[in-house]
PDB file of N, CA and C in Angstrom:
ATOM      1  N   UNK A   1     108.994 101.271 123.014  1.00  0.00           N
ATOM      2  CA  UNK A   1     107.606 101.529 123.416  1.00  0.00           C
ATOM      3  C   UNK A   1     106.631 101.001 122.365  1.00  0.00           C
ATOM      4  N   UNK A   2     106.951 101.634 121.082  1.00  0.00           N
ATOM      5  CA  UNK A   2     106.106 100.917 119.953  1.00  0.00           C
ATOM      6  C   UNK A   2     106.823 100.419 118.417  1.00  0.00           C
ATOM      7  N   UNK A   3     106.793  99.336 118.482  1.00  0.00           N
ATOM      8  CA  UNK A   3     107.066  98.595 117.288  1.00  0.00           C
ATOM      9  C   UNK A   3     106.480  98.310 115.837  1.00  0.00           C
ATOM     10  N   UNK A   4     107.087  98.648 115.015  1.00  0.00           N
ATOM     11  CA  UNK A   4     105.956  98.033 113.725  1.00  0.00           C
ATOM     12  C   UNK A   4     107.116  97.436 113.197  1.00  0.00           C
ATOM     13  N   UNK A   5     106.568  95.764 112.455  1.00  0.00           N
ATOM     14  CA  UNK A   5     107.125  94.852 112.012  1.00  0.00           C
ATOM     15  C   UNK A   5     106.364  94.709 110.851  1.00  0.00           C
ATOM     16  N   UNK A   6     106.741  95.106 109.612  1.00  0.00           N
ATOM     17  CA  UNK A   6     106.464  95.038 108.465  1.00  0.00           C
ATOM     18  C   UNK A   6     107.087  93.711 107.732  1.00  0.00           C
ATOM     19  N   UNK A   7     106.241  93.046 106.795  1.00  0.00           N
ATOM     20  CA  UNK A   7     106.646  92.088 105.996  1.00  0.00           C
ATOM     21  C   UNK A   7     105.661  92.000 104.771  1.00  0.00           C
ATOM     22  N   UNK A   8     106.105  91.210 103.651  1.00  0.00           N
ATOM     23  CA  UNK A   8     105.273  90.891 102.415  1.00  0.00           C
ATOM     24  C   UNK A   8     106.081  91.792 101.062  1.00  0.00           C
ATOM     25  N   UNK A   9     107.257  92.482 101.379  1.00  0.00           N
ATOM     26  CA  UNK A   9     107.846  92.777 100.135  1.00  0.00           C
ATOM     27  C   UNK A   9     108.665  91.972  99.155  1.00  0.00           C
ATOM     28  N   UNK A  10     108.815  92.153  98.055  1.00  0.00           N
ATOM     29  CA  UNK A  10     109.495  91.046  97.274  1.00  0.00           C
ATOM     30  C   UNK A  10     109.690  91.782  95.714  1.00  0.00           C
ATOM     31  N   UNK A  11     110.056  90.497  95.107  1.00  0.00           N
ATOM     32  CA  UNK A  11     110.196  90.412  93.562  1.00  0.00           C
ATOM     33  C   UNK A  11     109.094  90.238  92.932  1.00  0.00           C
ATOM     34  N   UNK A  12     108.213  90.697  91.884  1.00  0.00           N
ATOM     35  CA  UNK A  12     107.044  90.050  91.445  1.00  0.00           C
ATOM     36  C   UNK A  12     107.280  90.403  89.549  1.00  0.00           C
ATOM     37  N   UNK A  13     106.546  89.613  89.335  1.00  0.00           N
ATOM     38  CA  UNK A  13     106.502  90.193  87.677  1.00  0.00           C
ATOM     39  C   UNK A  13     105.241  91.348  87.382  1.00  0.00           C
ATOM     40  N   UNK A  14     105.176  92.377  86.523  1.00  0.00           N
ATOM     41  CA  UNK A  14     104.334  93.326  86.542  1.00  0.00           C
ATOM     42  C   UNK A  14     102.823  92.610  85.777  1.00  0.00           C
ATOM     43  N   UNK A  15     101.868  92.917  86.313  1.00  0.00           N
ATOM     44  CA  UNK A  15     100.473  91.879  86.585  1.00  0.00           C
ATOM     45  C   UNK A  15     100.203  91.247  87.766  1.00  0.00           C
ATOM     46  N   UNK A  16     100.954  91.005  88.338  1.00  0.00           N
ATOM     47  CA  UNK A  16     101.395  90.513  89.631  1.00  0.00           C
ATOM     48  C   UNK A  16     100.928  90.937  91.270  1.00  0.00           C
ATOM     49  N   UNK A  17     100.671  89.840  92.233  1.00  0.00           N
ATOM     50  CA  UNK A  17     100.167  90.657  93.133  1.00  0.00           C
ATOM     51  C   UNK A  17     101.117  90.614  94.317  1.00  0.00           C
ATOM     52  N   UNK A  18     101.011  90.985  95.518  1.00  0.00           N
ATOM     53  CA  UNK A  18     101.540  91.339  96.857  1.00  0.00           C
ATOM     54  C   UNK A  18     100.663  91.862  98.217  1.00  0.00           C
ATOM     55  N   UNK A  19     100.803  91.018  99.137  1.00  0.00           N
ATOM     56  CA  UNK A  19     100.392  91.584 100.170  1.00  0.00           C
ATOM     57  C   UNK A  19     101.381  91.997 101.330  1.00  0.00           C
ATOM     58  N   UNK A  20     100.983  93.327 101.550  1.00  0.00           N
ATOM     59  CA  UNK A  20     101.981  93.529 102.843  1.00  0.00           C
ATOM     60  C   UNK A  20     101.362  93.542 103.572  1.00  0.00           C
ATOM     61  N   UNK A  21     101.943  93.561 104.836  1.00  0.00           N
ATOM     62  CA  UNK A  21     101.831  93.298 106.418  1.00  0.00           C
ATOM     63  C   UNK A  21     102.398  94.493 107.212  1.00  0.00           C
ATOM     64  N   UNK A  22     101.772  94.833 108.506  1.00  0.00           N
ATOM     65  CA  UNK A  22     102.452  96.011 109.442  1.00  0.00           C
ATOM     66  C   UNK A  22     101.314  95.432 110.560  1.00  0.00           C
ATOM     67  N   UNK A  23     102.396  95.016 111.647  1.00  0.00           N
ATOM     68  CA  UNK A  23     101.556  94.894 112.964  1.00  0.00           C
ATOM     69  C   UNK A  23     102.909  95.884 114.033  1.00  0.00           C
ATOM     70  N   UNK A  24     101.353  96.464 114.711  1.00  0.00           N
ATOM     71  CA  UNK A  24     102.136  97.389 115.834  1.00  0.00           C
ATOM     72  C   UNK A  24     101.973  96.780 117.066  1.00  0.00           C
ATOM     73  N   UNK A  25     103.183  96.748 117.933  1.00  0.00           N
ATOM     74  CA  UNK A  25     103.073  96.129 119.060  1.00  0.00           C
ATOM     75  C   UNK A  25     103.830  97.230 120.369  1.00  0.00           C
ATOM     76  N   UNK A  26     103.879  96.553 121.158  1.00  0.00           N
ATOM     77  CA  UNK A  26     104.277  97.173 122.410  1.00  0.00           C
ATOM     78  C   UNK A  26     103.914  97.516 123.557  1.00  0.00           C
ATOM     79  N   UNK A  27     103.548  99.087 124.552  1.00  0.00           N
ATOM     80  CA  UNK A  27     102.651  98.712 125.693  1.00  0.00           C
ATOM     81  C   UNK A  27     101.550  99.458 124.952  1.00  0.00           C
ATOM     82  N   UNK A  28     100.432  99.379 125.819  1.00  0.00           N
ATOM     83  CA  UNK A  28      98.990  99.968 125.711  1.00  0.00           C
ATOM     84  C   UNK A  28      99.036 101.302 124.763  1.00  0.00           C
ATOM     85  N   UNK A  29      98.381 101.707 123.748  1.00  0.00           N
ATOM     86  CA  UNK A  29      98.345 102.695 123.164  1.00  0.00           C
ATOM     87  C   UNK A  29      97.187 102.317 122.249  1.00  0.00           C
ATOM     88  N   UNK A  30      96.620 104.492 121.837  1.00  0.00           N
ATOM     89  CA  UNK A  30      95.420 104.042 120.797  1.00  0.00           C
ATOM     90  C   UNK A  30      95.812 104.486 119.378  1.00  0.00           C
ATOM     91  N   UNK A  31      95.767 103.319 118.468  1.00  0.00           N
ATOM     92  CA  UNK A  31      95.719 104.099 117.015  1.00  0.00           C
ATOM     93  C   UNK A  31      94.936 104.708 116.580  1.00  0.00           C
ATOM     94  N   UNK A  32      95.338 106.059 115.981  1.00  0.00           N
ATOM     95  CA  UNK A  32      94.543 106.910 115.423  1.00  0.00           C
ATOM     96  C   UNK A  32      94.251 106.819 113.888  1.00  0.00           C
ATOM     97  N   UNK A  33      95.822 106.537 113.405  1.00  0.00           N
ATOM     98  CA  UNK A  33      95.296 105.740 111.690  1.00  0.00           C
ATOM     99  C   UNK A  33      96.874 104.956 111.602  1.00  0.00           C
ATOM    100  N   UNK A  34      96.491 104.445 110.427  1.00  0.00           N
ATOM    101  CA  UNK A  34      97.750 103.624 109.934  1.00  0.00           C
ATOM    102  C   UNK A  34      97.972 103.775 108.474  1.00  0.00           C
ATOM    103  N   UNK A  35      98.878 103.517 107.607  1.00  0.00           N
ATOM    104  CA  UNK A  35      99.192 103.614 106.242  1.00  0.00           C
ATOM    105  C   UNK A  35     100.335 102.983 105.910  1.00  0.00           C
ATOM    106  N   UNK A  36     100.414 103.236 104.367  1.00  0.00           N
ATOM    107  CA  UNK A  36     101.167 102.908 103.928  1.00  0.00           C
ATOM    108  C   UNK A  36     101.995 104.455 102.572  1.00  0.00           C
ATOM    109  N   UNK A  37     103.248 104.624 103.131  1.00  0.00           N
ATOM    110  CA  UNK A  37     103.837 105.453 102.335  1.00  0.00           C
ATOM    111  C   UNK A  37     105.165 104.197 101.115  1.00  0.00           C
ATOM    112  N   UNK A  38     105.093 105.230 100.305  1.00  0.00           N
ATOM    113  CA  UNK A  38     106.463 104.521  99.693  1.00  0.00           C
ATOM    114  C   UNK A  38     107.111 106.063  98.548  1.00  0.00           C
ATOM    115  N   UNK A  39     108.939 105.498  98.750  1.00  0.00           N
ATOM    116  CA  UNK A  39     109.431 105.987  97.947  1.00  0.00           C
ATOM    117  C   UNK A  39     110.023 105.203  97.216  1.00  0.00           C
ATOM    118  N   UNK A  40     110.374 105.885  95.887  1.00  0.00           N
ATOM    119  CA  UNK A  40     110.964 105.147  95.306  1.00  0.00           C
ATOM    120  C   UNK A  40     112.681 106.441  95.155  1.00  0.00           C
ATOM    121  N   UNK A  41     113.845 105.708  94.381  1.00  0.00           N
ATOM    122  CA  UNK A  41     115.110 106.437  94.080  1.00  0.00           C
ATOM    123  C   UNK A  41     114.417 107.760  93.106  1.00  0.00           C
ATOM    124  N   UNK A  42     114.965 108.894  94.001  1.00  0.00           N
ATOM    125  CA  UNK A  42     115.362 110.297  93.722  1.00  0.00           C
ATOM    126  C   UNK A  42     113.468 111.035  93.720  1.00  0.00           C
ATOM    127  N   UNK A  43     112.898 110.174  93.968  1.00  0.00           N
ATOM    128  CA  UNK A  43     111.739 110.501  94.242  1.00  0.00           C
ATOM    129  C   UNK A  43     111.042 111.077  95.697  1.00  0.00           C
ATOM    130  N   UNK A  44     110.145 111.842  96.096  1.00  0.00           N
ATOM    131  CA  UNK A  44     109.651 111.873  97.360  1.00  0.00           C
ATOM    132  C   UNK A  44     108.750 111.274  97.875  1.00  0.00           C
ATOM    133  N   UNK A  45     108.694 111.175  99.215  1.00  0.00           N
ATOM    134  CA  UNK A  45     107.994 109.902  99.792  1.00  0.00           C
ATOM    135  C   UNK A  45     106.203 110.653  99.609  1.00  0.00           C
ATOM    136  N   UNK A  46     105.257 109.451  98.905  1.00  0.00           N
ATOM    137  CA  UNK A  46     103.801 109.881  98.937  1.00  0.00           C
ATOM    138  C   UNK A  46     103.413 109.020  99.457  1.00  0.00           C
ATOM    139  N   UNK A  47     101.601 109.560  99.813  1.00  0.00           N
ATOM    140  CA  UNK A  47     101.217 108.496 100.576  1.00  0.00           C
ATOM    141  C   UNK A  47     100.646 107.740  99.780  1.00  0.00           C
ATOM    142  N   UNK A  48     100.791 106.671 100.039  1.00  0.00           N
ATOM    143  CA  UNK A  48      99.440 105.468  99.489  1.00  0.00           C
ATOM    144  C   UNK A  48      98.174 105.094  99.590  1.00  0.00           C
ATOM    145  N   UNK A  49      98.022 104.760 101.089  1.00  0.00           N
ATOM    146  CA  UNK A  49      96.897 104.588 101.270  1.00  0.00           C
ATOM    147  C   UNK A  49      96.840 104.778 102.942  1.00  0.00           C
ATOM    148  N   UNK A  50      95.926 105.112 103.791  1.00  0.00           N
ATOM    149  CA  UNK A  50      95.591 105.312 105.149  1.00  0.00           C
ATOM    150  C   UNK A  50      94.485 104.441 105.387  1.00  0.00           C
ATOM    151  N   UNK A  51      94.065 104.016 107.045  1.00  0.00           N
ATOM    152  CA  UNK A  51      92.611 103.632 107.337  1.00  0.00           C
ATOM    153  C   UNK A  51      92.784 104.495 108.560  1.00  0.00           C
ATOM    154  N   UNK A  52      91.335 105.349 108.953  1.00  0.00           N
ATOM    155  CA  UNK A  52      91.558 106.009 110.154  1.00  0.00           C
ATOM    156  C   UNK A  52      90.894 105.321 110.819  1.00  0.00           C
ATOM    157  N   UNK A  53      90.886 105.838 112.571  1.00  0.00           N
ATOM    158  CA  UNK A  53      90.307 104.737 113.261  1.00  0.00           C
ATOM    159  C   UNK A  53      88.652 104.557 113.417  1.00  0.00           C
ATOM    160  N   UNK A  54      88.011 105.447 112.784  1.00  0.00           N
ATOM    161  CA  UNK A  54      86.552 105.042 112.350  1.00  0.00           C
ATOM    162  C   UNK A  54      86.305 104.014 111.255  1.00  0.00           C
ATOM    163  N   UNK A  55      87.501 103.495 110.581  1.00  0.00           N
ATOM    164  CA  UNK A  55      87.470 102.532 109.205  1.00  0.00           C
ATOM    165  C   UNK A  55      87.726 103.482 108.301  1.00  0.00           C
ATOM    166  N   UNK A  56      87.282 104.549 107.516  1.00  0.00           N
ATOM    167  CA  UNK A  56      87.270 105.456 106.483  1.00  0.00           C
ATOM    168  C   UNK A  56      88.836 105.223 105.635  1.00  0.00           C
ATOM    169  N   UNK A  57      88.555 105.298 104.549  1.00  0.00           N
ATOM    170  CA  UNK A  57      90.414 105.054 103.916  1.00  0.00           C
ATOM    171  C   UNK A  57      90.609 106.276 102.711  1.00  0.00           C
ATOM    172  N   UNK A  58      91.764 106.339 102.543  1.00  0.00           N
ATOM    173  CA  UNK A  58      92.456 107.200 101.433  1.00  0.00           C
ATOM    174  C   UNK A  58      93.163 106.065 100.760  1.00  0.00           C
ATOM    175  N   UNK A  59      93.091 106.315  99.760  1.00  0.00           N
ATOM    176  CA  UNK A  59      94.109 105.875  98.668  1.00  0.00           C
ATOM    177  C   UNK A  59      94.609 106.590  97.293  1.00  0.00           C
ATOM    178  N   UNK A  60      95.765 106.309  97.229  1.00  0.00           N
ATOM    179  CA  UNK A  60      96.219 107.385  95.630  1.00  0.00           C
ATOM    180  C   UNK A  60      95.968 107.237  94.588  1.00  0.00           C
ATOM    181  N   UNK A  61      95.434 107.964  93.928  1.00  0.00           N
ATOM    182  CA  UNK A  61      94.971 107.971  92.731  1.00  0.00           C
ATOM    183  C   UNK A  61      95.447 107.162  91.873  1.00  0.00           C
ATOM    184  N   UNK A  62      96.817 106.955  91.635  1.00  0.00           N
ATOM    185  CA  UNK A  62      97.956 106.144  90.991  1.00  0.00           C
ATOM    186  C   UNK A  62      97.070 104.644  91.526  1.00  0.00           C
ATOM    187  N   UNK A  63      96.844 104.111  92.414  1.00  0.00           N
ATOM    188  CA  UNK A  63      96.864 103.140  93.009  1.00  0.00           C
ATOM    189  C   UNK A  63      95.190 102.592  93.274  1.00  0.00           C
ATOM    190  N   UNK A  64      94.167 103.412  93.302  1.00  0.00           N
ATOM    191  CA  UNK A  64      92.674 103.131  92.996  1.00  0.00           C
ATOM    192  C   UNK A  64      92.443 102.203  91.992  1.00  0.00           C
ATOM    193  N   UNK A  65      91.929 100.711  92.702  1.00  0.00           N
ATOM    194  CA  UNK A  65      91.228 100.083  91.858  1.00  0.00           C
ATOM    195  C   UNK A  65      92.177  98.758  91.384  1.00  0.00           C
ATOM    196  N   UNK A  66      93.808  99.026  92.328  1.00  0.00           N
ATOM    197  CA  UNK A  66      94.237  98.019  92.151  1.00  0.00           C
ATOM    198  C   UNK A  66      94.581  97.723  93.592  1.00  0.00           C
ATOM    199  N   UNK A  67      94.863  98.873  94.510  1.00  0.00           N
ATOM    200  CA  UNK A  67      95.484  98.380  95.839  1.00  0.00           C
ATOM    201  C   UNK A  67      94.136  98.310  96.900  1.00  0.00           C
ATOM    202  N   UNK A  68      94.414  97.642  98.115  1.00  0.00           N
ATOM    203  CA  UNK A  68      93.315  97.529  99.120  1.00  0.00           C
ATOM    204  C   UNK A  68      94.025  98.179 100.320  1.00  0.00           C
ATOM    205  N   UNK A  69      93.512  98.968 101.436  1.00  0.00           N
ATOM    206  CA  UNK A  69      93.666  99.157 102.669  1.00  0.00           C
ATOM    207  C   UNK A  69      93.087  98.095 103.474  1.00  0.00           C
ATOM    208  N   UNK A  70      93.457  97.412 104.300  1.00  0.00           N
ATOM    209  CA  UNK A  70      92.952  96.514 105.347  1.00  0.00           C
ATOM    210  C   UNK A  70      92.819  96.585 106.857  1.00  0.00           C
ATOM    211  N   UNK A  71      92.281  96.146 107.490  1.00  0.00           N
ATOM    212  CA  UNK A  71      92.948  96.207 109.137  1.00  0.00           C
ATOM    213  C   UNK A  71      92.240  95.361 109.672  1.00  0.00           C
ATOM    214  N   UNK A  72      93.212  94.375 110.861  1.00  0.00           N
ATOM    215  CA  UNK A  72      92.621  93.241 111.979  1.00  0.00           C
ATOM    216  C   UNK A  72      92.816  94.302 113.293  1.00  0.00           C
ATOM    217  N   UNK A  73      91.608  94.847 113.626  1.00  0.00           N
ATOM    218  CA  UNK A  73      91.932  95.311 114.901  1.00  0.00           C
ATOM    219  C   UNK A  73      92.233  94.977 115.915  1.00  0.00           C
ATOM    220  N   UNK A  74      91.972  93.675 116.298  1.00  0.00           N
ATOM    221  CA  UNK A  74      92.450  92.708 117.085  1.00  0.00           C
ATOM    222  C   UNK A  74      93.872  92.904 117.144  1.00  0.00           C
ATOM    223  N   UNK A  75      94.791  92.773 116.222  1.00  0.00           N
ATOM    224  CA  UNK A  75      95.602  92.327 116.267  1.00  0.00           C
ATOM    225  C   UNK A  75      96.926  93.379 115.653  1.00  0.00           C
ATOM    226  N   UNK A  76      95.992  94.439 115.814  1.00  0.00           N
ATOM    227  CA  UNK A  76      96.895  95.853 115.591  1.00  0.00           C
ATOM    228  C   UNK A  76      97.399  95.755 114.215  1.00  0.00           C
ATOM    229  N   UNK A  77      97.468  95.119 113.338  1.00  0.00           N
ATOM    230  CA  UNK A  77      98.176  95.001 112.026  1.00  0.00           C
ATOM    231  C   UNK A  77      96.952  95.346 110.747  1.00  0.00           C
ATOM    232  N   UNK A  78      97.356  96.225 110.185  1.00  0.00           N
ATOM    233  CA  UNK A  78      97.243  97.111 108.767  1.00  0.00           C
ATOM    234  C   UNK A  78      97.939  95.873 107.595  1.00  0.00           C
ATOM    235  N   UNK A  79      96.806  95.947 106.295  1.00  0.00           N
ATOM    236  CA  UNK A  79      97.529  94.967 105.243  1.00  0.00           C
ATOM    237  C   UNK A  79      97.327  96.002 104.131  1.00  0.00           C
ATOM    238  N   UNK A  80      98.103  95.814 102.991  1.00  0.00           N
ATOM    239  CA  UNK A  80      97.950  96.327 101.890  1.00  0.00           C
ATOM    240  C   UNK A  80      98.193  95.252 100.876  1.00  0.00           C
ATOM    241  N   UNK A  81      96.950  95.315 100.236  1.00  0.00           N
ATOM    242  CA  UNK A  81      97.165  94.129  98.994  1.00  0.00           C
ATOM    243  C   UNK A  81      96.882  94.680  97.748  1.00  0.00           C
ATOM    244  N   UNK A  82      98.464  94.711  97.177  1.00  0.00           N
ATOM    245  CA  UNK A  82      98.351  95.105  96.383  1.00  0.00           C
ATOM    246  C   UNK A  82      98.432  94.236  94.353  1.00  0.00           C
ATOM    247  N   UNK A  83      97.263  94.551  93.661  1.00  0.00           N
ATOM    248  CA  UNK A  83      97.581  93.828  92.055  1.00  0.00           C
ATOM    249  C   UNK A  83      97.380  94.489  91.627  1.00  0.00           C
ATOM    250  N   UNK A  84      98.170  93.908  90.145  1.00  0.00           N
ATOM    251  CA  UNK A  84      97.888  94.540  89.142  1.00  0.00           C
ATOM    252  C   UNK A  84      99.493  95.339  88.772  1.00  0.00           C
ATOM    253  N   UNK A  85     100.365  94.651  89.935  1.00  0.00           N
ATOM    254  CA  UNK A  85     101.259  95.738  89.918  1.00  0.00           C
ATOM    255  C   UNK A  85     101.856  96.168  88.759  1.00  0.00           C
ATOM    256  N   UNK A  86     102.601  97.276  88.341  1.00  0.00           N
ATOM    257  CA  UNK A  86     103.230  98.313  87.377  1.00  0.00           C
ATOM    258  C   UNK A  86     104.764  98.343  87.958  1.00  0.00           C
ATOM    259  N   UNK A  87     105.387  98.332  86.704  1.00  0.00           N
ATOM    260  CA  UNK A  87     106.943  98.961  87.220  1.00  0.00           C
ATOM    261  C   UNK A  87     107.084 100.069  88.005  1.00  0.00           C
ATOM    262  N   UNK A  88     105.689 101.031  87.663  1.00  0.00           N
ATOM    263  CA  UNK A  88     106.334 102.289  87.851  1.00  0.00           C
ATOM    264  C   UNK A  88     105.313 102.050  90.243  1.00  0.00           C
ATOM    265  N   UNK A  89     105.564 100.902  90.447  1.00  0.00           N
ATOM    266  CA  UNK A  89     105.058 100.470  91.536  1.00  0.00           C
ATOM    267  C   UNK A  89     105.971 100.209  92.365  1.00  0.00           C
ATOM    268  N   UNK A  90     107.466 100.000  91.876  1.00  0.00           N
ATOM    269  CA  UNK A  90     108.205  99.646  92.358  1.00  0.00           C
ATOM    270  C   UNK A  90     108.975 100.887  93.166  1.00  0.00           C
ATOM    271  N   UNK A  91     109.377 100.278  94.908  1.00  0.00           N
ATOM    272  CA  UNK A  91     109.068 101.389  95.945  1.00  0.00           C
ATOM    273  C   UNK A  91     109.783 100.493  96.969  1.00  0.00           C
ATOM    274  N   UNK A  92     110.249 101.618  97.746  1.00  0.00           N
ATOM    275  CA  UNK A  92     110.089 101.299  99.725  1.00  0.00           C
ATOM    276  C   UNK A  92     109.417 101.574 100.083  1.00  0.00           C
ATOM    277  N   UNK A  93     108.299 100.931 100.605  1.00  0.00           N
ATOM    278  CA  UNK A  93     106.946 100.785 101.515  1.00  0.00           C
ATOM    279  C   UNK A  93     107.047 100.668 102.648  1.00  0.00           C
ATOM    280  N   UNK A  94     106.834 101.362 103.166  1.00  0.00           N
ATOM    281  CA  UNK A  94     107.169 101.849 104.447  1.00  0.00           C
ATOM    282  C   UNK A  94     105.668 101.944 105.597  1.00  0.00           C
ATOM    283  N   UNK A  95     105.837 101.761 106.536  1.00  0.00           N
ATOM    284  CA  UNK A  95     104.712 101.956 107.253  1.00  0.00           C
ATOM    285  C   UNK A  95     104.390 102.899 108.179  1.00  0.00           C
ATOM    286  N   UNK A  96     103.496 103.299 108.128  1.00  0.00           N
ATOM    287  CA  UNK A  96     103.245 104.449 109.226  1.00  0.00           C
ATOM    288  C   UNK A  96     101.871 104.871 110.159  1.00  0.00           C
ATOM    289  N   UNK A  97     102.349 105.118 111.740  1.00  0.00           N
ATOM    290  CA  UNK A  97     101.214 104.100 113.068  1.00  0.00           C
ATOM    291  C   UNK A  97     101.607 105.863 113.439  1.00  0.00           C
ATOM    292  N   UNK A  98     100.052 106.579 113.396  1.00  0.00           N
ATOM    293  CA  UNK A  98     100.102 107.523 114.280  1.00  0.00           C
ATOM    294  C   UNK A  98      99.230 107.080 115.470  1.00  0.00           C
ATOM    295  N   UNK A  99      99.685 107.487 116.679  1.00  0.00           N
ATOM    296  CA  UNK A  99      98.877 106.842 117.827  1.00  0.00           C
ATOM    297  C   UNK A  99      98.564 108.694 118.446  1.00  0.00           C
ATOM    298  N   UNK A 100      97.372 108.515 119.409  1.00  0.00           N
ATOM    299  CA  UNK A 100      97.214 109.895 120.449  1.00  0.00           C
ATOM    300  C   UNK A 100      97.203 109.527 121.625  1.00  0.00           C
ATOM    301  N   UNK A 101      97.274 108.139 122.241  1.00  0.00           N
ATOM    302  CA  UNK A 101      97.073 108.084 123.528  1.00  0.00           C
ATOM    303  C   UNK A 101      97.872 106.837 124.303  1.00  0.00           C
ATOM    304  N   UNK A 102      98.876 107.125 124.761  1.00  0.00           N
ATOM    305  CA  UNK A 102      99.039 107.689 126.063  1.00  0.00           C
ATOM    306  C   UNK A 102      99.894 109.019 125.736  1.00  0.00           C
ATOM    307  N   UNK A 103     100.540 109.288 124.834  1.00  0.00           N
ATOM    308  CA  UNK A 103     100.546 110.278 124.067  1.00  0.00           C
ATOM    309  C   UNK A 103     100.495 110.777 122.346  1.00  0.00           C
ATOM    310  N   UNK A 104     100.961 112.070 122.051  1.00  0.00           N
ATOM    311  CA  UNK A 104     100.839 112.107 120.380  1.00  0.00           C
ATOM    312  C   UNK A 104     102.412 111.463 119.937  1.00  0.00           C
ATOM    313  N   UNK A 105     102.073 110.691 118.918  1.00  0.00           N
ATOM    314  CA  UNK A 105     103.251 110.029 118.267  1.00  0.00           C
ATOM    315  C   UNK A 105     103.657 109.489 116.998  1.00  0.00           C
ATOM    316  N   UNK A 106     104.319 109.499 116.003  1.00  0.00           N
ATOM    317  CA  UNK A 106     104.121 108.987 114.553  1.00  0.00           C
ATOM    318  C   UNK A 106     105.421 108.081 114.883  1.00  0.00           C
ATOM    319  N   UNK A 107     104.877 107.215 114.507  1.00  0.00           N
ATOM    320  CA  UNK A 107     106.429 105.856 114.161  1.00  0.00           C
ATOM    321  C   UNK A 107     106.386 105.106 112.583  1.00  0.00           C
ATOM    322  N   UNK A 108     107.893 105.283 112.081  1.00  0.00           N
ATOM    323  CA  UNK A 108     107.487 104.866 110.786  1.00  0.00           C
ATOM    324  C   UNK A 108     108.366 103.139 110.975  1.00  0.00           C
ATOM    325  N   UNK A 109     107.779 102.219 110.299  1.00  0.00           N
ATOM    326  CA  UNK A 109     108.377 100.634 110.095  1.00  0.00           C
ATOM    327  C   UNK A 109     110.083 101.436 109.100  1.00  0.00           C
ATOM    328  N   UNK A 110     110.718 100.300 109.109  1.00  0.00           N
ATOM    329  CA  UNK A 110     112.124 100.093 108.459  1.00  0.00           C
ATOM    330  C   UNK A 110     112.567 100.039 106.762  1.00  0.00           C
ATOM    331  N   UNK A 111     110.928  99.573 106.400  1.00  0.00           N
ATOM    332  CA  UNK A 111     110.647  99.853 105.275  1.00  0.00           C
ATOM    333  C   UNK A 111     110.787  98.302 104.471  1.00  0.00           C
ATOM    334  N   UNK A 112     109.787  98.030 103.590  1.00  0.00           N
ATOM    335  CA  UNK A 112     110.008  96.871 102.524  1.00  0.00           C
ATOM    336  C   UNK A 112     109.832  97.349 101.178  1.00  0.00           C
ATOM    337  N   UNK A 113     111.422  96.055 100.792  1.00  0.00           N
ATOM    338  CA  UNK A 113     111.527  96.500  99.153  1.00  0.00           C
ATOM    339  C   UNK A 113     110.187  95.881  98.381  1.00  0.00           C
ATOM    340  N   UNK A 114     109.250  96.763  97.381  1.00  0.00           N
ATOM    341  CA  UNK A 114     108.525  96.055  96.229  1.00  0.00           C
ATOM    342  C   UNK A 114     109.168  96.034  94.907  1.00  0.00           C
ATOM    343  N   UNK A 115     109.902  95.289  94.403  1.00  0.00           N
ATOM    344  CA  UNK A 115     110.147  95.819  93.144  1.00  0.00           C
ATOM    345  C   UNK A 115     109.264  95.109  91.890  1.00  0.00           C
ATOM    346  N   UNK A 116     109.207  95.589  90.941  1.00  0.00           N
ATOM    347  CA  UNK A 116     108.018  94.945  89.756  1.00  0.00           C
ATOM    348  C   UNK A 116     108.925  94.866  88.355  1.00  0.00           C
ATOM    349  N   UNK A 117     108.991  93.449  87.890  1.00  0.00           N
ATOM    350  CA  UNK A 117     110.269  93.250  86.911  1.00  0.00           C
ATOM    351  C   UNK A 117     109.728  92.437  86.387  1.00  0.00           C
ATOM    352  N   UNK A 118     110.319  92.727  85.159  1.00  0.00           N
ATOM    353  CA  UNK A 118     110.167  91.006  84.213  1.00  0.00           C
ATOM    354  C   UNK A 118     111.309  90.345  84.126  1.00  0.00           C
TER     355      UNK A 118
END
């Protein structure tokens, strides 16, 4: 029914930037917000950053001032661009499409590796 196809994770050196990608597809439905969560090993999953569907965004404190929330509404896809990255950045980024209509629903993407290395 609904798909999210996430891409833009990788290897980077720490200073370094990244953009991810999450487009939702499938039949007719309305997004209510979109984000981006990540965990990293033995850690719990936080959020990163959200856009709700008035535009308005959250982002984590950890992450203010280096990461961006984005969105092509057109084209259903949420970006996160993230610099400046930090080791301690390194995560499964994961995506997440709450929709309310044609009904209530949370779908999370499969998840992309970021890791931040020298």
């Amino acid at each position: 029914q609904v798909q999210l196809a996430e891409s833009g994770g990788g290897l980077v050196q720490p200073g370094g930037s990244l953009r991810l990608s999450c487009a939702a597809s499938g039949s007719i439905f309305r997004i209510n917000a979109m984000g981006w969560y990540r965990q990293a090993p033995g850690e719990q999953r936080e959020l990163v950053a959200v856009i709700n569907r008035d535009g308005s965004t959250t982002l984590a404190d950890s992450v203010k001032g280096r990461f961006t929330i984005s969105r092509d509404s057109a084209k259903n896809t949420v970006y996160l661009q993230m610099s400046s990255l930090e080791s301690e950045d390194t995560a499964v980024y994961l995506c997440n499409l709450e929709i309310d209509w044609p009904r209530r629903g949370v779908y999370w993407g499969q998840g992309t590796q970021v890791t931040v290395s020298s």
